[in-house]
Protein backbone atom coordinates (compact mmCIF):
# COMPACT_ATOMS: atom_id res chain seq x y z
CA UNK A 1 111.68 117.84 113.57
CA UNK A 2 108.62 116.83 115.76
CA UNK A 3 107.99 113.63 115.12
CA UNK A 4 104.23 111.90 116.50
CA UNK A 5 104.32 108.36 116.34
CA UNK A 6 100.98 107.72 117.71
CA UNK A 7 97.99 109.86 116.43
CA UNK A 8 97.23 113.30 118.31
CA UNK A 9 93.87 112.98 120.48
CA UNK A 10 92.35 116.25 118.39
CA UNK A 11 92.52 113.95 115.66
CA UNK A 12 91.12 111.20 117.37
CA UNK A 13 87.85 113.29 118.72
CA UNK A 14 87.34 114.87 115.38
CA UNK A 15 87.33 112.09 113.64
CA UNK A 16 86.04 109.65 116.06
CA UNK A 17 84.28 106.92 113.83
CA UNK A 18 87.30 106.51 111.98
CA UNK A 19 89.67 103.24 112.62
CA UNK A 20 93.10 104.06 114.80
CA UNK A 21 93.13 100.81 116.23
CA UNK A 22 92.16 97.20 116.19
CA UNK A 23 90.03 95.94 119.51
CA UNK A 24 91.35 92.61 119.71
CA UNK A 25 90.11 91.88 123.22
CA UNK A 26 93.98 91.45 124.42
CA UNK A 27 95.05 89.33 121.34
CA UNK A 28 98.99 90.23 120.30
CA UNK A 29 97.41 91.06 116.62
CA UNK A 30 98.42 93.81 114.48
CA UNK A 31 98.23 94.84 111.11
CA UNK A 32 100.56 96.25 108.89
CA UNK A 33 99.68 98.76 105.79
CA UNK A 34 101.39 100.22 103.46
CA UNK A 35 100.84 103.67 101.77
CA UNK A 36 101.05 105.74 98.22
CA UNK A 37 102.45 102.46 95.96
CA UNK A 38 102.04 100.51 94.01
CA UNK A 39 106.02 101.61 92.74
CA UNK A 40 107.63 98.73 90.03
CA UNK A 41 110.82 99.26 92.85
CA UNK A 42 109.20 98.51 95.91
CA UNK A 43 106.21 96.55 95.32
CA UNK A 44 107.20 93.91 94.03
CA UNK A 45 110.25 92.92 96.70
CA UNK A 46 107.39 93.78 99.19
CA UNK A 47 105.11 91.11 98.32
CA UNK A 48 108.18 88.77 98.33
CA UNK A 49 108.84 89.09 101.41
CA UNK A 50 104.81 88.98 102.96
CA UNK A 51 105.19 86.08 100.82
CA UNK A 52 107.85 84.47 102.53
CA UNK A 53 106.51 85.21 106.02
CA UNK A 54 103.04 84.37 105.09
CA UNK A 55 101.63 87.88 106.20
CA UNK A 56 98.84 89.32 104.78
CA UNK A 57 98.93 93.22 104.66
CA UNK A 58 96.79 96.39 103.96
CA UNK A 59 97.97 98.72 100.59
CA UNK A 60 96.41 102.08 100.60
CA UNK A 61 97.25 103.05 96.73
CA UNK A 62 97.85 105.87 94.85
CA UNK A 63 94.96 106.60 92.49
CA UNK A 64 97.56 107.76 90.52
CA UNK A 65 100.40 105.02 90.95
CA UNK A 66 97.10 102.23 89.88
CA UNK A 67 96.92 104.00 86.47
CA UNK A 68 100.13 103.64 85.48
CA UNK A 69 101.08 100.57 87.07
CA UNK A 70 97.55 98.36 87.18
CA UNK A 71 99.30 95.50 87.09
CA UNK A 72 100.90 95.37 90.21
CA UNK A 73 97.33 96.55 91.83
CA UNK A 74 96.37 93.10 90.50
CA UNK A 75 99.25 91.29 91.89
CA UNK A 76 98.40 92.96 95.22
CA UNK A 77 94.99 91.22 95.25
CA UNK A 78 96.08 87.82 93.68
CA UNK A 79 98.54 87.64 96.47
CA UNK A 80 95.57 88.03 99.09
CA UNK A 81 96.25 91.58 100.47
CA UNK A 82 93.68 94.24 100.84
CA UNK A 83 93.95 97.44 98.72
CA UNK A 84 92.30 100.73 99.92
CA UNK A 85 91.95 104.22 98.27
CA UNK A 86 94.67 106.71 99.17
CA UNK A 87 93.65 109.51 97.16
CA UNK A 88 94.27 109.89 93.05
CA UNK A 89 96.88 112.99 93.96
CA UNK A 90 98.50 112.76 97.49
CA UNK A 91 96.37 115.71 98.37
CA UNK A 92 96.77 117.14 102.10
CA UNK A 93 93.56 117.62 103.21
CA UNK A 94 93.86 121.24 105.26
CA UNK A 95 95.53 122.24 102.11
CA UNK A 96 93.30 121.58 99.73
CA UNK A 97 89.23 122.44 98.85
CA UNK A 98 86.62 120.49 99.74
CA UNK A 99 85.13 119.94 96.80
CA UNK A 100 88.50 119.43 95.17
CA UNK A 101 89.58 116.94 97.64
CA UNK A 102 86.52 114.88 97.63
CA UNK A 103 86.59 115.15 93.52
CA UNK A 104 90.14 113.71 94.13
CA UNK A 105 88.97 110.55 96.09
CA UNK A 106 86.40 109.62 94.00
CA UNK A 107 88.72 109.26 90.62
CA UNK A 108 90.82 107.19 92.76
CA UNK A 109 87.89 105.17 93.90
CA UNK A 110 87.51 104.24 89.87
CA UNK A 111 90.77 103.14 89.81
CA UNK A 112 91.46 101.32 93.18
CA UNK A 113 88.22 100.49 94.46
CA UNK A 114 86.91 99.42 97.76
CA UNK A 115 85.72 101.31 100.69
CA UNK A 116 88.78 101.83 102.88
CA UNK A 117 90.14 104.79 102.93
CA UNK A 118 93.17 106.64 104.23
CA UNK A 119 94.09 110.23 103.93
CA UNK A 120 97.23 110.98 102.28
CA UNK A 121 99.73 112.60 105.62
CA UNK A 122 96.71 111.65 107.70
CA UNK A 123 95.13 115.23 107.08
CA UNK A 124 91.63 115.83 106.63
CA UNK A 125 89.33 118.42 107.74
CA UNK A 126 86.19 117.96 109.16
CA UNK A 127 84.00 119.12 106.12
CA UNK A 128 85.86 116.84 104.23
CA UNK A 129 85.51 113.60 107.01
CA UNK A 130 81.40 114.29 106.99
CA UNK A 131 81.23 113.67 103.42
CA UNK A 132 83.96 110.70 103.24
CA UNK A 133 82.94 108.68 106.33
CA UNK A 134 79.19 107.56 104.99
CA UNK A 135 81.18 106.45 102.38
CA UNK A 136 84.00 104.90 103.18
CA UNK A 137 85.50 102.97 106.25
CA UNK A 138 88.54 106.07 107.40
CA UNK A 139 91.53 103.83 108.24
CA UNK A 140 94.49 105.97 110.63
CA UNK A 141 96.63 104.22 112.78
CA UNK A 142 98.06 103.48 115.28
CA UNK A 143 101.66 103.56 114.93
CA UNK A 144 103.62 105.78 112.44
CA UNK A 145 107.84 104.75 112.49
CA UNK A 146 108.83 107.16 110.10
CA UNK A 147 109.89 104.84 107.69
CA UNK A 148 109.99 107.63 104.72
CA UNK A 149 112.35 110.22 106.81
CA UNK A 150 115.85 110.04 105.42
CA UNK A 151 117.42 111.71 108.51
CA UNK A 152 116.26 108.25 110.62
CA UNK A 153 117.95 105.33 109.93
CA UNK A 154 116.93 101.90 108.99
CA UNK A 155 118.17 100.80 112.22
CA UNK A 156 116.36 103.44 114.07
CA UNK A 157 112.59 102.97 112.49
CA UNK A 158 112.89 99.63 113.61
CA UNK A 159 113.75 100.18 117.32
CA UNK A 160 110.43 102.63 117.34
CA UNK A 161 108.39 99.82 116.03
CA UNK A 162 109.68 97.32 118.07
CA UNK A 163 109.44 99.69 121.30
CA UNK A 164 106.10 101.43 120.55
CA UNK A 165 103.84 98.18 119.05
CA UNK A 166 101.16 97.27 121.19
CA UNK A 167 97.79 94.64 120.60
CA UNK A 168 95.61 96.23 117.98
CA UNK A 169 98.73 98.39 116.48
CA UNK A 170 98.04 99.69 113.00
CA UNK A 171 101.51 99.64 111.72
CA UNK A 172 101.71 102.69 108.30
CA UNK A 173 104.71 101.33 106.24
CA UNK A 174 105.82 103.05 102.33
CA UNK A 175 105.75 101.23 99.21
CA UNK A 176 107.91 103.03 98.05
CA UNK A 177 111.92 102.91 96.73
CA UNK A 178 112.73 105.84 99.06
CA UNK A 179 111.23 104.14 102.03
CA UNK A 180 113.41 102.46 104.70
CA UNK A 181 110.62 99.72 104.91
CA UNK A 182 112.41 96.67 102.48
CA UNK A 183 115.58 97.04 104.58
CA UNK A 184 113.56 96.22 108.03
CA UNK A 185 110.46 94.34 106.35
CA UNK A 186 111.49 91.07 106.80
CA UNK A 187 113.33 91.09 110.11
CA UNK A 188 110.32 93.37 111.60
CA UNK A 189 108.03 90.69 110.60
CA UNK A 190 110.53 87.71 112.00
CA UNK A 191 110.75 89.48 115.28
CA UNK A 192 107.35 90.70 115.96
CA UNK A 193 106.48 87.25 115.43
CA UNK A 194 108.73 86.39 118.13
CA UNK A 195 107.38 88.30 120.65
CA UNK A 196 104.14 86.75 120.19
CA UNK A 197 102.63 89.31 117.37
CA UNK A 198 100.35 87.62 114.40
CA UNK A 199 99.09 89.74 111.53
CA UNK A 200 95.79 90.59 110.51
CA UNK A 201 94.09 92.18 107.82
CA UNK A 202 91.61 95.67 108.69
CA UNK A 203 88.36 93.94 109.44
C-alpha cells in the first residue's frame, strides 16, 4: 500500500485557497484534528486525555455520528475544542455527484455547524471545491500518520509523527475505537511538547 503522508501538490494547486498548513512565522505550533467521531468509545477517553495535557484540538464530525450521539458534540465544545463539518455520510468526493455531495454537506452543516470544513479521505473535485470554498473555510493538512491502518502499528504511527512534524503541521488523528490514536495520544502530546511543539487551534 502507497501510503502519502503529506498532501500531493495536484491537490495543493487545485485547491489552493484551502488550509494545508499553519504560517506561524517559525513558531514550533501545530494543531491536531481529529476526524469522522464523535464515537461513545473514543471520544470520550479523547477528551480525557486533551484534558490532562491541556491541549485544545480540532473535531471534524460526522453529520451522521452528531445525530445519534449530540451529546458528546456538546461535550466537545464545553471542553473548548473546535468542531468542523465532515460530511453527514463519509462521502468520497470523486465518487460521488455534485449535487449529491454538496446536498450531503449541507445536512451535516444543520447538525454540526460552523464553517470549517474537511472532506471525508481528503477527496473532492473541483466542481465540488468552487461551490464549498465561498462557503466554508476547506481545512487539509499537513500531516496524515495513518493512524486508522491496522497493518501499522501503534508504535509505528508514532515514529511517522514524530519524524515527519514540522512548524505549522496539521496533524489528522481518528475518533474513532478502531483508530490507533488513544494508544499514542497522550505520549504524542508529552513528547511533542518536549521538543518544543505547543498546540493551537485552526485560526
Amino acid at each position: 500500500m502507497i501510503r502519502f503522508h503529506r498532501p500531493l501538490f495536484l491537490q495543493r494547486v487545485l485547491y489552493r485557497e484551502a488550509l494545508f498548513r499553519l504560517k506561524t512565522g517559525g513558531r514550533k505550533e501545530v494543531s491536531l484534528t481529529f476526524d469522522d467521531g464523535p464515537h461513545p468509545d473514543s471520544t470520550p477517553a479523547i477528551l480525557e486525555i486533551l484534558g490532562k495535557e491541556d491541549v485544545r484540538a480540532t473535531f471534524f464530525c460526522n453529520g451522521d455520528n452528531c445525530s445519534r450521539y449530540a451529546y458528546l458534540l456538546d461535550s466537545l465544545r464545553q471542553a473548548g475544542h473546535q468542531t468542523g463539518n465532515h460530511g453527514y455520510s463519509h462521502l468520497k468526493g470523486l465518487k460521488t455527484g455534485t449535487e449529491e455531495y454538496i446536498n450531503d454537506v449541507q445536512i451535516a452543516a444543520g447538525v454540526v455547524g460552523g464553517d470549517l470544513f474537511r472532506p471525508p479521505y481528503g477527496s473532492l473535485s473541483f466542481a465540488q471545491y468552487r461551490l464549498l470554498k465561498d462557503k466554508y473555510r476547506i481545512i487539509m493538512w499537513d500531516l496524515m500518520p495513518y493512524d486508522f491502518d491496522s497493518s501499522l502499528t501503534a508504535v509505528a504511527v508514532k515514529k511517522i509523527i514524530m519524524k515527519k512534524t514540522r512548524p505549522g503541521s496539521i496533524i489528522v488523528l481518528h475518533d474513532s475505537p478502531v483508530s490507533h490514536s488513544l494508544t499514542i495520544l497522550q505520549e504524542t502530546i508529552s513528547d511533542l511538547k518536549a521538543k518544543g511543539y505547543s498546540f493551537v487551534l485552526i485560526p
